[in-house]
C-alpha atoms as a PDB file:
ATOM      1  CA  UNK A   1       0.000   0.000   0.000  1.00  0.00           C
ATOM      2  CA  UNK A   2       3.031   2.245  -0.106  1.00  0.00           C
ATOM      3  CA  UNK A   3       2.911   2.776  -3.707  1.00  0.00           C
ATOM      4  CA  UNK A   4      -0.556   3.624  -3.382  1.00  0.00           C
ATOM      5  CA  UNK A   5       0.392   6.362  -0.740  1.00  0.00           C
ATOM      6  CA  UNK A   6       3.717   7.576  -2.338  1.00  0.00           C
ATOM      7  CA  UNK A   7       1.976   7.967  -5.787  1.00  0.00           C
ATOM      8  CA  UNK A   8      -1.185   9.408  -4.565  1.00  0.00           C
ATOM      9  CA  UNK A   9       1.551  12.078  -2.444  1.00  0.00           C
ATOM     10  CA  UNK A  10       3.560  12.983  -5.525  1.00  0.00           C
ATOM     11  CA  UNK A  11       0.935  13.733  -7.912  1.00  0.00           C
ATOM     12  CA  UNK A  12      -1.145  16.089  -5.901  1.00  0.00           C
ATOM     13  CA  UNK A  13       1.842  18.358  -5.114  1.00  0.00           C
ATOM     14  CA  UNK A  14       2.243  18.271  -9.226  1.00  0.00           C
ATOM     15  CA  UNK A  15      -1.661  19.259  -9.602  1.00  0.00           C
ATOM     16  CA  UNK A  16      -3.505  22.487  -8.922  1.00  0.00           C
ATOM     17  CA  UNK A  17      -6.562  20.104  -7.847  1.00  0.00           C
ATOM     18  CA  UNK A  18      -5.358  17.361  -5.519  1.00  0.00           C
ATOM     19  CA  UNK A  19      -8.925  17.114  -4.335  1.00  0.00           C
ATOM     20  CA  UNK A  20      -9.387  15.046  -8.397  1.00  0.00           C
ATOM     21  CA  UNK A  21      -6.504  12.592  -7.886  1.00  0.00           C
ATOM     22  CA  UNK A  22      -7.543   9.070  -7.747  1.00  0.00           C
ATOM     23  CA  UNK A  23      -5.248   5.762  -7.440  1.00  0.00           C
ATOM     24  CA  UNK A  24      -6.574   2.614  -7.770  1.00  0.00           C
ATOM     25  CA  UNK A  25      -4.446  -0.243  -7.118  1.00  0.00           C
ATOM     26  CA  UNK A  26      -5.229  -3.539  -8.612  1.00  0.00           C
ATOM     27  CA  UNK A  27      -2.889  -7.142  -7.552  1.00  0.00           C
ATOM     28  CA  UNK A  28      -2.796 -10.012 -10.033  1.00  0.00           C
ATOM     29  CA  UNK A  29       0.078 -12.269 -10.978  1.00  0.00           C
ATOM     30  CA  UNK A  30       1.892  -9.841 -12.800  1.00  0.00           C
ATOM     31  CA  UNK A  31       2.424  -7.867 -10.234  1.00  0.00           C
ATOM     32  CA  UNK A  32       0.522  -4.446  -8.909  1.00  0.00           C
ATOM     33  CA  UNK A  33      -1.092  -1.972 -11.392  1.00  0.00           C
ATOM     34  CA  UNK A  34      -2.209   1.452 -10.134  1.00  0.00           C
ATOM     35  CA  UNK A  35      -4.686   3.660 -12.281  1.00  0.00           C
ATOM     36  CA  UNK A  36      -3.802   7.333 -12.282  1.00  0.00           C
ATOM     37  CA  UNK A  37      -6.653   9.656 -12.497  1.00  0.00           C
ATOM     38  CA  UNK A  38      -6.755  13.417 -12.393  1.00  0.00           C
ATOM     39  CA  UNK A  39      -8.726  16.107 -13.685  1.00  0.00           C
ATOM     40  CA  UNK A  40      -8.785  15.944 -17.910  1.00  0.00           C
ATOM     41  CA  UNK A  41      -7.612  19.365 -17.636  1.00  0.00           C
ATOM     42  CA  UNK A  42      -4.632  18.442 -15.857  1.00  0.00           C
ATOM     43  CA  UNK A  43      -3.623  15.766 -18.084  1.00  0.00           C
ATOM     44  CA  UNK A  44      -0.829  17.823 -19.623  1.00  0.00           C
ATOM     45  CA  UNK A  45       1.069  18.158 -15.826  1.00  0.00           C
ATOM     46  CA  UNK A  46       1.104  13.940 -15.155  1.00  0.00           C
ATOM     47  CA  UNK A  47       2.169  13.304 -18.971  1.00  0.00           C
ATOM     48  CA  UNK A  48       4.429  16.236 -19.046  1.00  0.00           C
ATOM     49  CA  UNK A  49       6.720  16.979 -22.177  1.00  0.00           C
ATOM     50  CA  UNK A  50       7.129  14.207 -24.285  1.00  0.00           C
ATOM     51  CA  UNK A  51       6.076  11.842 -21.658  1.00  0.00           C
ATOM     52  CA  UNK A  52       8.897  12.839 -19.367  1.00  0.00           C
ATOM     53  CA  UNK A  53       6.638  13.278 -16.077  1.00  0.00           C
ATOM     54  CA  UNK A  54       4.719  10.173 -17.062  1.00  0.00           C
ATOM     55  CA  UNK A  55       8.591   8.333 -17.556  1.00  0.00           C
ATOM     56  CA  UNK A  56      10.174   9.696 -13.889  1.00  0.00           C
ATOM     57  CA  UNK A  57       6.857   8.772 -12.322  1.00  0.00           C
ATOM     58  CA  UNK A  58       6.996   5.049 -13.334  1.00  0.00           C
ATOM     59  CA  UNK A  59      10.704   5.031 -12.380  1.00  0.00           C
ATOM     60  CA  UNK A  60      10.179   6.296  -9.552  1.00  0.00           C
ATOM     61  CA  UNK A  61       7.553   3.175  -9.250  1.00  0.00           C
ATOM     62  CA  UNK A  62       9.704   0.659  -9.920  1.00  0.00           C
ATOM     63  CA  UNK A  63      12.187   2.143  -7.086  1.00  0.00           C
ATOM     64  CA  UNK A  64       9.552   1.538  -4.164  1.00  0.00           C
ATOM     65  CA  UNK A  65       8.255  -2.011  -6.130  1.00  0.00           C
ATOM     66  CA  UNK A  66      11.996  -3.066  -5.722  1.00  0.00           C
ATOM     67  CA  UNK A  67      12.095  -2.086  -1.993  1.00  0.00           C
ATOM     68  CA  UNK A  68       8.867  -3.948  -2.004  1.00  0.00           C
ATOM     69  CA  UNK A  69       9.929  -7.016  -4.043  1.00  0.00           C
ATOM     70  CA  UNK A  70       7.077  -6.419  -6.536  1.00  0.00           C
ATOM     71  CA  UNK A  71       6.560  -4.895 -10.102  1.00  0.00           C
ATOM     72  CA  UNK A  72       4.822  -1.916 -10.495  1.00  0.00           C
ATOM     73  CA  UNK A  73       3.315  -0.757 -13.251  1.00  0.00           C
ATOM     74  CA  UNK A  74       1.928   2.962 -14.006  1.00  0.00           C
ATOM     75  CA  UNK A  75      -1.684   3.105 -16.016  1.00  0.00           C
ATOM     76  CA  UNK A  76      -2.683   6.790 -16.453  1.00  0.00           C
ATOM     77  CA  UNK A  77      -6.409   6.944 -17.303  1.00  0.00           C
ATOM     78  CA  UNK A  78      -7.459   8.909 -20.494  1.00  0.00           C
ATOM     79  CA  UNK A  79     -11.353   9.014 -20.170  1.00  0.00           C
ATOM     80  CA  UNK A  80     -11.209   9.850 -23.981  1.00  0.00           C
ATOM     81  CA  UNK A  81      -9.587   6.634 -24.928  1.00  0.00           C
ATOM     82  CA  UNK A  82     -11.453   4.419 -22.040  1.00  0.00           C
ATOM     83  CA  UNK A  83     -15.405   5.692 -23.265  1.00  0.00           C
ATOM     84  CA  UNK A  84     -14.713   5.345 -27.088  1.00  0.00           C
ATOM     85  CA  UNK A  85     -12.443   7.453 -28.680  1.00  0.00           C
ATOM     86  CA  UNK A  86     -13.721   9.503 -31.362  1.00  0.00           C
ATOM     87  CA  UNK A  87     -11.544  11.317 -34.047  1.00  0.00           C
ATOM     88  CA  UNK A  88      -9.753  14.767 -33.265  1.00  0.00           C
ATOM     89  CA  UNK A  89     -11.105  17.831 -34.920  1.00  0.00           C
ATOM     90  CA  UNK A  90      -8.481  18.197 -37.204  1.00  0.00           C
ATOM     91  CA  UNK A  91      -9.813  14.514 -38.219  1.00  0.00           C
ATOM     92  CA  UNK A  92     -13.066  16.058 -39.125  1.00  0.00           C
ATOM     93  CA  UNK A  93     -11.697  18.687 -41.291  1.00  0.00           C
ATOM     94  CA  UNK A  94      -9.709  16.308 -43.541  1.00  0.00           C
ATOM     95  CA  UNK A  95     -12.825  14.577 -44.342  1.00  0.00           C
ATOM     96  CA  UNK A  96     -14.833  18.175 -44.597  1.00  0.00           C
ATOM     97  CA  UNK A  97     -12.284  19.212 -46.762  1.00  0.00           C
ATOM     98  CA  UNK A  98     -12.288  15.541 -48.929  1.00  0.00           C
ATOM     99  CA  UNK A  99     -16.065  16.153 -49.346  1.00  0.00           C
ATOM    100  CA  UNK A 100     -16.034  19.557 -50.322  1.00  0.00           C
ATOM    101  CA  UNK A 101     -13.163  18.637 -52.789  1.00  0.00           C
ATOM    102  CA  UNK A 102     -15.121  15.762 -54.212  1.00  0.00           C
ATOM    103  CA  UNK A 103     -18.706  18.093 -54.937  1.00  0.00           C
ATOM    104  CA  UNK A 104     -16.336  20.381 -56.559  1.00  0.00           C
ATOM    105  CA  UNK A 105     -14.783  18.114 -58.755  1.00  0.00           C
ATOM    106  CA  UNK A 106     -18.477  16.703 -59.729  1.00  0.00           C
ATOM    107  CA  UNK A 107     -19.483  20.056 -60.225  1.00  0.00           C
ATOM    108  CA  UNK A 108     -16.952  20.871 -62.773  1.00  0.00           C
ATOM    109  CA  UNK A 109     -17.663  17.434 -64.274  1.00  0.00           C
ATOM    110  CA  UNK A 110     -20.686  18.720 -65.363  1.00  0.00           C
END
C-alpha cells in the first residue's frame, strides 16, 4: 500500500486540484497496477513533455516495487480513450475538406 500512498503524495503536489486525484491499485500475478486519475484538464502536468513526467513517475515506481519485491506498473487513465475514442477535430476537417473537394470536382464534371 506504499505505492498507493507515495503515488497518490507525488501527484497532488504536481496538480492544482489534488482534491481530483484518484489511485486505484489492482494485484494479479503480474504484479501491482495502479490507475492514475486526475482532472482531464490536468492531463498535460502527469504526462508532461514528451512523456517525461509520465517516464520519472513510473521510475520512480519501480524504485519503491523493488524495496517492495514487486513490479509496479503505471496506467494513467485517459477518459477519452477508455469511453470510445472519437476522431480529433483536425480529423473532421480532412474529411470536410475531402467532401467539399469531391462536390467540386463533380461540379466541374458537369
Amino acid at each position: 500500500m506504499e505505492d498507493k500512498v507515495f503515488l497518490e503524495t507525488i501527484v497532488k503536489e504536481l496538480v492544482d486540484k489534488p482534491e481530483d486525484v484518484i489511485v486505484e491499485r489492482e494485484v494479479d500475478e503480474r504484479g501491482v497496477l495502479l490507475t492514475l486519475k486526475v482532472n482531464p484538464e490536468e492531463m498535460g502536468k502527469i504526462i508532461g513533455k514528451q512523456g517525461q513526467t509520465a517516464r520519472a513517475l513510473r521510475t520512480l515506481l519501480k524504485i519503491v516495487g523493488n524495496k517492495m519485491n514487486s513490479y509496479i506498473n503505471l496506467k494513467v487513465y485517459e477518459p477519452e480513450r477508455e469511453e470510445g475514442y472519437t476522431k480529433p477535430a483536425v480529423e473532421d476537417t480532412k474529411e470536410e475538406v475531402k467532401e467539399v473537394a469531391e462536390e467540386e470536382v463533380e461540379e466541374l464534371k458537369l
